[in-house]
C-alpha atoms as a PDB file:
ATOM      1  CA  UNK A   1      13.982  29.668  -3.195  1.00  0.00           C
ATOM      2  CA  UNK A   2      16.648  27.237  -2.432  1.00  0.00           C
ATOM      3  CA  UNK A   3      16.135  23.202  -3.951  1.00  0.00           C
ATOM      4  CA  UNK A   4      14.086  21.288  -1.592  1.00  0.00           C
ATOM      5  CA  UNK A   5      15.449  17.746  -0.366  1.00  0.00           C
ATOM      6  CA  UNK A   6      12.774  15.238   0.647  1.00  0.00           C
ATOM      7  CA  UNK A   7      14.240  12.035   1.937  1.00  0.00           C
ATOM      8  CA  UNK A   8      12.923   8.582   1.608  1.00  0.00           C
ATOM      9  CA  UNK A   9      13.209   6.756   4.660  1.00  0.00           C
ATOM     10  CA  UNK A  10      11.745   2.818   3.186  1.00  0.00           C
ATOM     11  CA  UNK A  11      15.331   0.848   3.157  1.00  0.00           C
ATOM     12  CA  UNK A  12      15.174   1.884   6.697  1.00  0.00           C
ATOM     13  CA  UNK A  13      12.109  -0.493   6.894  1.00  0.00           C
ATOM     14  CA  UNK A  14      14.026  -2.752   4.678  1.00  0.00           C
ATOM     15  CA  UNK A  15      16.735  -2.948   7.768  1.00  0.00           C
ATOM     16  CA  UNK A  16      14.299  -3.774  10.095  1.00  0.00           C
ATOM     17  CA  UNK A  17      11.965  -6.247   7.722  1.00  0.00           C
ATOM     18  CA  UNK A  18      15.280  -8.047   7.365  1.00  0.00           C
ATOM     19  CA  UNK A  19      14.981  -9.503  10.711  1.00  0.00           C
ATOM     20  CA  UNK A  20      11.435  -8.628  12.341  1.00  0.00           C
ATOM     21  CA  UNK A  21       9.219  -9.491   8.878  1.00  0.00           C
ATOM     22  CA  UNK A  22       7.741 -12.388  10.675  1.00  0.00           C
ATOM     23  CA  UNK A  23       7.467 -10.497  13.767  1.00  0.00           C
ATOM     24  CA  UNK A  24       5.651  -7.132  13.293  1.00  0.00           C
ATOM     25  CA  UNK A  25       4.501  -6.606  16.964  1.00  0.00           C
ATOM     26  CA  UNK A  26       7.866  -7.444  18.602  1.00  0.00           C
ATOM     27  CA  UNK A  27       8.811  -4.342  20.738  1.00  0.00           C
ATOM     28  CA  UNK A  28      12.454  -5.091  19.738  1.00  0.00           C
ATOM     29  CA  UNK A  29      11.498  -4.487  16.000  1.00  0.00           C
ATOM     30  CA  UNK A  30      14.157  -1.641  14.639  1.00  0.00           C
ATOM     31  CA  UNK A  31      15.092   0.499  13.234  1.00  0.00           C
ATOM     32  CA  UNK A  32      12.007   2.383  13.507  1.00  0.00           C
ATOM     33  CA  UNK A  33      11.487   4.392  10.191  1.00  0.00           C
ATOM     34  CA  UNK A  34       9.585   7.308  12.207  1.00  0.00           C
ATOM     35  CA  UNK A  35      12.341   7.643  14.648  1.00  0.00           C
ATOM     36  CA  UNK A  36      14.908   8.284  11.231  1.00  0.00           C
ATOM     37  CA  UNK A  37      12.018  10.569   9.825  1.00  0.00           C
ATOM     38  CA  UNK A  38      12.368  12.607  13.026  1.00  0.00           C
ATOM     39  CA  UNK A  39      15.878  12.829  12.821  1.00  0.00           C
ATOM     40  CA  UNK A  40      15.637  13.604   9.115  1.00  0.00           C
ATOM     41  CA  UNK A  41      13.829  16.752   9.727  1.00  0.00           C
ATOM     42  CA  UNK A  42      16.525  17.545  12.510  1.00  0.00           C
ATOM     43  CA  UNK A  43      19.257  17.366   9.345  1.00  0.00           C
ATOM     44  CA  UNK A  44      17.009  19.824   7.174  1.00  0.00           C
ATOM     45  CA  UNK A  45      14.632  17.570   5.321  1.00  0.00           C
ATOM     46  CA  UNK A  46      11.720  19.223   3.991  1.00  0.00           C
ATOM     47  CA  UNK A  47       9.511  16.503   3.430  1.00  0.00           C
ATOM     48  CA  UNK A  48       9.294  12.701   4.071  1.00  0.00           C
ATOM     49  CA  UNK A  49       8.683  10.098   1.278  1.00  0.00           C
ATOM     50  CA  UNK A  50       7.493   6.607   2.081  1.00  0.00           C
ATOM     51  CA  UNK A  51       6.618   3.483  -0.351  1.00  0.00           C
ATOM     52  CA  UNK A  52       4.065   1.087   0.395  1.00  0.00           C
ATOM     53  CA  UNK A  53       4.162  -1.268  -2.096  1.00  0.00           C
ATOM     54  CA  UNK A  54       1.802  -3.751  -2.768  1.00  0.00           C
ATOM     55  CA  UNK A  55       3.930  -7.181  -1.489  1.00  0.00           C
ATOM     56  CA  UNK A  56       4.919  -5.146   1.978  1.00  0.00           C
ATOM     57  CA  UNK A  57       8.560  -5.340   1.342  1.00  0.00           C
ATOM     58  CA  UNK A  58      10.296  -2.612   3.544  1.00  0.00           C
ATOM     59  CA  UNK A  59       7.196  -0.084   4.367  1.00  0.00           C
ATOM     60  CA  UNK A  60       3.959  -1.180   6.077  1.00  0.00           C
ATOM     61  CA  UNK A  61       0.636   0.743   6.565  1.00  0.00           C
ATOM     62  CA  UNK A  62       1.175   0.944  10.123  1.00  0.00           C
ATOM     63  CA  UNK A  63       4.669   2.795   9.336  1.00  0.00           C
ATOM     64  CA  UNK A  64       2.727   4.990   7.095  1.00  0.00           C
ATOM     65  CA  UNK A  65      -0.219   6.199   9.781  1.00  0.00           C
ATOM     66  CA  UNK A  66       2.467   6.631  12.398  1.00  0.00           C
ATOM     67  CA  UNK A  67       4.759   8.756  10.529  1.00  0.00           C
ATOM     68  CA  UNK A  68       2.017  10.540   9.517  1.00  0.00           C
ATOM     69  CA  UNK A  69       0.781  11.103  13.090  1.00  0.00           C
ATOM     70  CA  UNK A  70       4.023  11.606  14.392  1.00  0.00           C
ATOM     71  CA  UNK A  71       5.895  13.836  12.022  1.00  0.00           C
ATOM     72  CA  UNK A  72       5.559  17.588  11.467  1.00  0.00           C
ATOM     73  CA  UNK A  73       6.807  17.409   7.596  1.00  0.00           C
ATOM     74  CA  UNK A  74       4.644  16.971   4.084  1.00  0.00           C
ATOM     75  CA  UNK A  75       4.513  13.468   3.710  1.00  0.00           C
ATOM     76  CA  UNK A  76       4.949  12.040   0.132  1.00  0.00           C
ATOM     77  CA  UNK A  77       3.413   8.613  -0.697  1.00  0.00           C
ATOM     78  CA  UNK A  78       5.369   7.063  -3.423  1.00  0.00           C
ATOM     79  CA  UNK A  79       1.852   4.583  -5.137  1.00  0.00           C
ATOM     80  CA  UNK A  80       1.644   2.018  -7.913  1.00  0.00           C
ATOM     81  CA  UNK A  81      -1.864   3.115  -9.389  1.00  0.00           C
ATOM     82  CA  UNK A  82      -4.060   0.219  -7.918  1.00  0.00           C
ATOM     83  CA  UNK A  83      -7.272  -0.270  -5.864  1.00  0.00           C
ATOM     84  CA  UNK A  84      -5.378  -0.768  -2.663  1.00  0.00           C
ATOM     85  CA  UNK A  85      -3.081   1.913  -3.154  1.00  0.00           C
ATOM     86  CA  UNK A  86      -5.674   4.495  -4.441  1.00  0.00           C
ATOM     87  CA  UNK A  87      -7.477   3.252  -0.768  1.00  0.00           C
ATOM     88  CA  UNK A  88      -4.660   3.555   1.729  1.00  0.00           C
ATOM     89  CA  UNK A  89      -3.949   7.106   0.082  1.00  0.00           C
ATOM     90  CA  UNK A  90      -6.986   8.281   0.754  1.00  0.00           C
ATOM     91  CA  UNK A  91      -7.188   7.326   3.933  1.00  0.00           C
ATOM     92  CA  UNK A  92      -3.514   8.610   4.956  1.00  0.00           C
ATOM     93  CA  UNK A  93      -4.507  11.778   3.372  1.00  0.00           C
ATOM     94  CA  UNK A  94      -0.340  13.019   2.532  1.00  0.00           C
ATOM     95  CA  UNK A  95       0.514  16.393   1.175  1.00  0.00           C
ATOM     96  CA  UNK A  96       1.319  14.522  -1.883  1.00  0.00           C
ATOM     97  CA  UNK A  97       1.247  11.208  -3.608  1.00  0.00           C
ATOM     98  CA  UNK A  98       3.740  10.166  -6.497  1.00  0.00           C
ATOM     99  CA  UNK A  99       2.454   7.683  -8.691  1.00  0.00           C
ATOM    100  CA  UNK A 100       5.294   4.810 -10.064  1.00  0.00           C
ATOM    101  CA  UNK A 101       5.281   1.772 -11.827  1.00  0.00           C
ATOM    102  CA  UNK A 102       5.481  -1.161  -9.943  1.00  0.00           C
ATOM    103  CA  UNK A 103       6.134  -5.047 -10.294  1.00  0.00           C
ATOM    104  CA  UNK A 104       6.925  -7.606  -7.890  1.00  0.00           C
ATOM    105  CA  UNK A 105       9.934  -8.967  -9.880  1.00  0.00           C
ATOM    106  CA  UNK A 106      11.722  -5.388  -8.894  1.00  0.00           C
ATOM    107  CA  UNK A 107      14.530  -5.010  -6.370  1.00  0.00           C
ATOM    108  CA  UNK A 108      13.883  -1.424  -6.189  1.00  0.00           C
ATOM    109  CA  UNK A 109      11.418   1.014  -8.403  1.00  0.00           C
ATOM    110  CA  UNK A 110      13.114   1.054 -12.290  1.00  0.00           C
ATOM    111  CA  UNK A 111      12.013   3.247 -14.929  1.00  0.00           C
ATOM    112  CA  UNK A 112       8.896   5.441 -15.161  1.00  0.00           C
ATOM    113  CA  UNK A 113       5.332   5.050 -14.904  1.00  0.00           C
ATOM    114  CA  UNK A 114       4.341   5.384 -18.932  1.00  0.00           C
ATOM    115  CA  UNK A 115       1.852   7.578 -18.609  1.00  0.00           C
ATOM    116  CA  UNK A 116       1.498   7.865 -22.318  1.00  0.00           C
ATOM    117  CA  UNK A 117       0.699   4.594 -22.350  1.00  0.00           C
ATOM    118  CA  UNK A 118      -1.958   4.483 -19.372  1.00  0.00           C
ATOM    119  CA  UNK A 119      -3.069   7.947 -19.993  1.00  0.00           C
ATOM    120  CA  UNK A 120      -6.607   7.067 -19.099  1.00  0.00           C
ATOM    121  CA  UNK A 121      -6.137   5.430 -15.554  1.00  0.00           C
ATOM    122  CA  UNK A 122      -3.524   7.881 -14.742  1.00  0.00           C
ATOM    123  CA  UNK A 123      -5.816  10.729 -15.570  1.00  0.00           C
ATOM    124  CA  UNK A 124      -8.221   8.885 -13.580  1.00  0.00           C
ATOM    125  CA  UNK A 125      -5.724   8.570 -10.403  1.00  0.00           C
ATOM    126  CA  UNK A 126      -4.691  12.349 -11.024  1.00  0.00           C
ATOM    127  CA  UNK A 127      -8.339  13.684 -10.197  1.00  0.00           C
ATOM    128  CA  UNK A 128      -9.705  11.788  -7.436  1.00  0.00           C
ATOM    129  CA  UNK A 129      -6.702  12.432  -5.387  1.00  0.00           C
ATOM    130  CA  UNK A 130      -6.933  16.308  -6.552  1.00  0.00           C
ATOM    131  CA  UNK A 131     -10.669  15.728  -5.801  1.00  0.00           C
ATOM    132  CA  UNK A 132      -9.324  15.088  -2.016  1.00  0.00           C
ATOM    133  CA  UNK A 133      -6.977  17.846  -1.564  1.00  0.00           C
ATOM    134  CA  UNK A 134      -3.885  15.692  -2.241  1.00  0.00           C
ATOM    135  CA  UNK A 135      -1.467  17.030  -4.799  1.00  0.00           C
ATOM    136  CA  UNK A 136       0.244  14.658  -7.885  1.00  0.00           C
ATOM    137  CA  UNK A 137       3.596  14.184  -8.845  1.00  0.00           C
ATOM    138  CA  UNK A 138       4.265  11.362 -11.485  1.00  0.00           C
ATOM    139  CA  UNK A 139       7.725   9.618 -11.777  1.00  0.00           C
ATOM    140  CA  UNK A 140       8.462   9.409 -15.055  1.00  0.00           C
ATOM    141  CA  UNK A 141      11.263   9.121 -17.658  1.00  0.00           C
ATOM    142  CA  UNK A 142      13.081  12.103 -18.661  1.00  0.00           C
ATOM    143  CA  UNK A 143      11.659  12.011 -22.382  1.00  0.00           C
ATOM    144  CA  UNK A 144       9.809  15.153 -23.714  1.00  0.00           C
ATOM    145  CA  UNK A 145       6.528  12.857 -24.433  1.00  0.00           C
ATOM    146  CA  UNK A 146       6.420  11.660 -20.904  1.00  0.00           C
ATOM    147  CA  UNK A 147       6.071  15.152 -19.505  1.00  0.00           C
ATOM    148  CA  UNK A 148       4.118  16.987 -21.949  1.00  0.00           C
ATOM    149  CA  UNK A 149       1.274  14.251 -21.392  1.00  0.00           C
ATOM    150  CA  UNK A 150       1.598  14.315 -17.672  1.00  0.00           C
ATOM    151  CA  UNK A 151       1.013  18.147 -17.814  1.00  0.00           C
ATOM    152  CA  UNK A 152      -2.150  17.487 -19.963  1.00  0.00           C
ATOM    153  CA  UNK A 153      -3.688  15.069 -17.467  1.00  0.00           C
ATOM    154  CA  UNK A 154      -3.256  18.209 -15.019  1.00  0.00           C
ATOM    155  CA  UNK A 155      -0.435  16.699 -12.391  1.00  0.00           C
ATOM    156  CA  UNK A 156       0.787  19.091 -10.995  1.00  0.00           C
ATOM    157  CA  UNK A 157       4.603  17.920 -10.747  1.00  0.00           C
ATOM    158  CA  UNK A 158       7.109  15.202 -12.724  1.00  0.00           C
ATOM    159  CA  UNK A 159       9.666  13.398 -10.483  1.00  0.00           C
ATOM    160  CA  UNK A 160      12.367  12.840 -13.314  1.00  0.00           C
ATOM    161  CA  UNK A 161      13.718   9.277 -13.313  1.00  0.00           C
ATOM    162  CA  UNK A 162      17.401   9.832 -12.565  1.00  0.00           C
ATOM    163  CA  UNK A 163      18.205   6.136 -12.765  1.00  0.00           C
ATOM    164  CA  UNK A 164      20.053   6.015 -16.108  1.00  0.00           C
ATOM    165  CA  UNK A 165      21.747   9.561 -15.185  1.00  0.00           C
ATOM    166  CA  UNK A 166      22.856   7.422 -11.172  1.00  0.00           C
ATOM    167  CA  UNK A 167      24.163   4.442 -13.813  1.00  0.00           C
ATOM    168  CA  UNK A 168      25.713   6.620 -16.179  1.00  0.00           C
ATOM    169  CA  UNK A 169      29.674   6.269 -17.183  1.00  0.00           C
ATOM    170  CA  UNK A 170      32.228   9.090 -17.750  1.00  0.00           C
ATOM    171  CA  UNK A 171      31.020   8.313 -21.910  1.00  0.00           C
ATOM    172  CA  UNK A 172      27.185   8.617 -21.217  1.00  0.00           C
ATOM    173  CA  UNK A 173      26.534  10.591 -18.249  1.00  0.00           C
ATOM    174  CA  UNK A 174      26.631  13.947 -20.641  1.00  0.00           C
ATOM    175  CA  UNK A 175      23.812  12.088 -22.550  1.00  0.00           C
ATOM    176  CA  UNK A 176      21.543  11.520 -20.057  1.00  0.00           C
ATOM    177  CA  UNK A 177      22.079  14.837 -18.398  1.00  0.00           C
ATOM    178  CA  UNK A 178      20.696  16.540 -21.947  1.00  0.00           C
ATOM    179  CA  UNK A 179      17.815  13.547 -21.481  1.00  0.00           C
ATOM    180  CA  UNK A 180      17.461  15.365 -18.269  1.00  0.00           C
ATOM    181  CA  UNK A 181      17.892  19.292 -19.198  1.00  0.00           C
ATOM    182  CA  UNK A 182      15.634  18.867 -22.273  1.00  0.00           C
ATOM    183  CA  UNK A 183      12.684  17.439 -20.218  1.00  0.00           C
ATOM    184  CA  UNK A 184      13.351  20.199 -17.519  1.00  0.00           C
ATOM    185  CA  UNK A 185      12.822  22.676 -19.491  1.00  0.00           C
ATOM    186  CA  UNK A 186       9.520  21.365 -20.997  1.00  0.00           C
ATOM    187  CA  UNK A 187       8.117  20.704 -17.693  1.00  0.00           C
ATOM    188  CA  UNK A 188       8.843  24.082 -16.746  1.00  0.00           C
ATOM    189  CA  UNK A 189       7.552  25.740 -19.897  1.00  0.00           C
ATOM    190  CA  UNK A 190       4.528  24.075 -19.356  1.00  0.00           C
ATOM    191  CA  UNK A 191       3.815  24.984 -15.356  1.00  0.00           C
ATOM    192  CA  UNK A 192       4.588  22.002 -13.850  1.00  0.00           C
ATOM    193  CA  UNK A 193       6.661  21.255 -11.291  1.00  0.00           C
ATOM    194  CA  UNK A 194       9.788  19.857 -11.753  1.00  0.00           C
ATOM    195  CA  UNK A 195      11.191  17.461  -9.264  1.00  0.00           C
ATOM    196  CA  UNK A 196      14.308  14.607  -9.347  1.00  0.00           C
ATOM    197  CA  UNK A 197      14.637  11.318  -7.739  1.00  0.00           C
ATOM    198  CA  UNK A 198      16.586   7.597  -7.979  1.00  0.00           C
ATOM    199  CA  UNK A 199      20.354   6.900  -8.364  1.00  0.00           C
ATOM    200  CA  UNK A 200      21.186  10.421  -6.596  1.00  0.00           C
ATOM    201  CA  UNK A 201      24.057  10.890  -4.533  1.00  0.00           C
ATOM    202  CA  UNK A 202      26.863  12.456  -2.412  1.00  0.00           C
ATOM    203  CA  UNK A 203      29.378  11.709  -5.434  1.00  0.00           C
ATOM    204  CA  UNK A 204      27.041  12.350  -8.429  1.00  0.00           C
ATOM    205  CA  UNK A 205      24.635  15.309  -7.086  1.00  0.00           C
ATOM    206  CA  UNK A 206      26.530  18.197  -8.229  1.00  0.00           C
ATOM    207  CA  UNK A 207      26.349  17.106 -11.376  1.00  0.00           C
ATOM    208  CA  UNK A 208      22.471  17.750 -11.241  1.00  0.00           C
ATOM    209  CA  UNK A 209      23.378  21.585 -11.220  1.00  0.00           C
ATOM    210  CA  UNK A 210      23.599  21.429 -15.208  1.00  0.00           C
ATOM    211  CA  UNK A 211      19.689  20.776 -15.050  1.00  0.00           C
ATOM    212  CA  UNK A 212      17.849  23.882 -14.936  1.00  0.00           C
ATOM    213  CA  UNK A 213      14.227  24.619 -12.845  1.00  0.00           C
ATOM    214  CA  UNK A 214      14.367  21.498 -10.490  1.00  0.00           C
ATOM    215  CA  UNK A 215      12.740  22.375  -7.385  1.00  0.00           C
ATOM    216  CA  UNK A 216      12.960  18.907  -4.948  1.00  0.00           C
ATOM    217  CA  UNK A 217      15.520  16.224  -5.113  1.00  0.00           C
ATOM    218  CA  UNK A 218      13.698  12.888  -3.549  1.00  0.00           C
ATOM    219  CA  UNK A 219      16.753  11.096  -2.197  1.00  0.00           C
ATOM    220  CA  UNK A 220      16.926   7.320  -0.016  1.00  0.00           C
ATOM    221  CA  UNK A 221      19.437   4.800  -0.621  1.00  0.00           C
ATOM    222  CA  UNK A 222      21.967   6.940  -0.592  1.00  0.00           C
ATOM    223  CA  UNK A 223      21.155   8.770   2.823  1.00  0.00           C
ATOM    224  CA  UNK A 224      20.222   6.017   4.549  1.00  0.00           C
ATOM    225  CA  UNK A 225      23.723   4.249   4.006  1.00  0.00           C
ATOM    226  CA  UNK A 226      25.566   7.792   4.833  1.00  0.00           C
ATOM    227  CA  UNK A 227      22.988   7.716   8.081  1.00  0.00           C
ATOM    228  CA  UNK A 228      25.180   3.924   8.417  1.00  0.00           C
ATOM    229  CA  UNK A 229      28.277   5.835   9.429  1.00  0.00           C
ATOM    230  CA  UNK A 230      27.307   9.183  10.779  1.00  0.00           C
ATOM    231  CA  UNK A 231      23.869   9.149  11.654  1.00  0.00           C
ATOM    232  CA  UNK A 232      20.398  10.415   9.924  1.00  0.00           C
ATOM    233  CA  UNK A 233      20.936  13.993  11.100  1.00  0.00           C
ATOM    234  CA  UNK A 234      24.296  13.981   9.935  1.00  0.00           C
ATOM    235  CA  UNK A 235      23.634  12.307   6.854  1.00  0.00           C
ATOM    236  CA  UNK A 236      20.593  14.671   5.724  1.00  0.00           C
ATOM    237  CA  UNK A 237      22.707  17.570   6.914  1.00  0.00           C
ATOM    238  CA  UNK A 238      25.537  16.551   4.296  1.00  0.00           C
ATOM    239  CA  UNK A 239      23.214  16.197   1.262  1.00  0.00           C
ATOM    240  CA  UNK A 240      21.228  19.500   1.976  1.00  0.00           C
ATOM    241  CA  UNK A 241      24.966  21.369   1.902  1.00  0.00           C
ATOM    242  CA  UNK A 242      25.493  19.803  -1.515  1.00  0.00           C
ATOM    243  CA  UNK A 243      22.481  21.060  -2.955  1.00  0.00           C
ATOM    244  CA  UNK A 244      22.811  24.470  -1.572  1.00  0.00           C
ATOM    245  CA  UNK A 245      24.729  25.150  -4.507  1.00  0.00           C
ATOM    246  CA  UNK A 246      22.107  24.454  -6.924  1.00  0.00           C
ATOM    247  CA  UNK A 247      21.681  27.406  -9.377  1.00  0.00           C
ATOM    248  CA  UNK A 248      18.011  28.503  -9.695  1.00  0.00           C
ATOM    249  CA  UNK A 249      16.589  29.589 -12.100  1.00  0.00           C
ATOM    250  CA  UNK A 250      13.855  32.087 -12.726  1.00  0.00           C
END
């Protein structure tokens, strides 16, 4: 089975919020991030990921029901673990849900949810959605504590915080890729899926092939400022030929 390559279409949202935010029922409010899911899955995406977070930056609930009407793709909702969120995913009902840290002082998602720390709510999170037919990933740091707790609480996949590797110099990148490899392996040892996501890109992604038993690469910023130059399609196309070389491993 060849790596997976789900694409994250909310800084296409961001485009648009940039100039229609106070406007969200203009007709001339674009880019449209369903129209750039659509022509993800014409590039080779295999699933859609979308963030609603909890101040509406980029992605808005009405994106979320209508790419979830519209598109013919698992649909992964990236979640802080709140009320609202915990609502609107049930509700949406996607293939999956990831659940992430989240603070309004953020540009962007950083670091892992601590799971360790929040074990209880997490756990919580983990079986009501599970409860509802909606399967768990949890983005976390690549340290070995991090996973073996999320496989107690019974997620059934990690999304491995790839931030640090994205940030890394020529000095530390072989560092973080070991940060990386190690917590691969424990995920897999302990039947959990093993996924990848943040700071990924054209120039770094082969890299990525030192980690062993990754099965999905979540990937946004990146594509979406190829899809600047040469299109969505185009864009998506380019990062799933990359990845075709990734080694698996049985």
């Amino acid at each position: 089975m060849s790596l997976l390559l789900g694409v994250n279409v909310d800084h296409v949202a961001t485009l648009r919020q940039a100039r229609y935010a106070l406007l969200p029922d203009s007709p001339n409010a674009e880019p449209c991030p369903c129209v750039a899911s659509a022509d993800a899955l014409l590039g080779g995406a295999d699933s859609i990921t979308i963030h609603v977070r909890g101040d509406r930056r980029h992605m808005q609930e009405r994106d979320a029901f209508l790419i979830r009407e519209k598109i013919a793709a698992p649909l992964n909702l990236e979640m802080g673990v709140t009320e609202e969120m915990i609502a609107i995913a049930l509700k949406l009902r996607p293939e999956f849900v990831c659940l992430v840290p989240e603070t309004r002082e953020e540009v962007t998602t950083e670091g892992g949810l601590d799971v360790v720390s929040r074990r209880r709510e997490v756990g919580d999170c983990i079986r009501l959605m599970q409860k509802n037919g909606i399967k768990v990933s949890l983005f976390i740091d690549p340290e070995v504590e991090q996973v073996k707790v999320a496989a107690e609480l019974g997620a059934e996949m990690v999304e491995l915080h790839t931030g640090c590797f994205g940030n890394a110099t020529t000095q530390t990148v072989g560092a973080e890729l070991e940060r990386l490899r190690e917590a691969a392996l424990v995920g897999h040892q302990a039947g959990i899926q093993v996924n990848a996501g943040h700071g990924i890109n054209y120039e770094n992604v082969r890299l990525l092939e030192a980690v062993p038993h990754l099965t999905e690469y979540n990937i946004g910023h990146s594509i979406v400022a190829r899809a600047m130059r040469v299109g969505m399609t185009q864009a998506v196309r380019e990062m799933k030929a990359l990845i075709s070389h990734y080694p698996v491993v049985k």
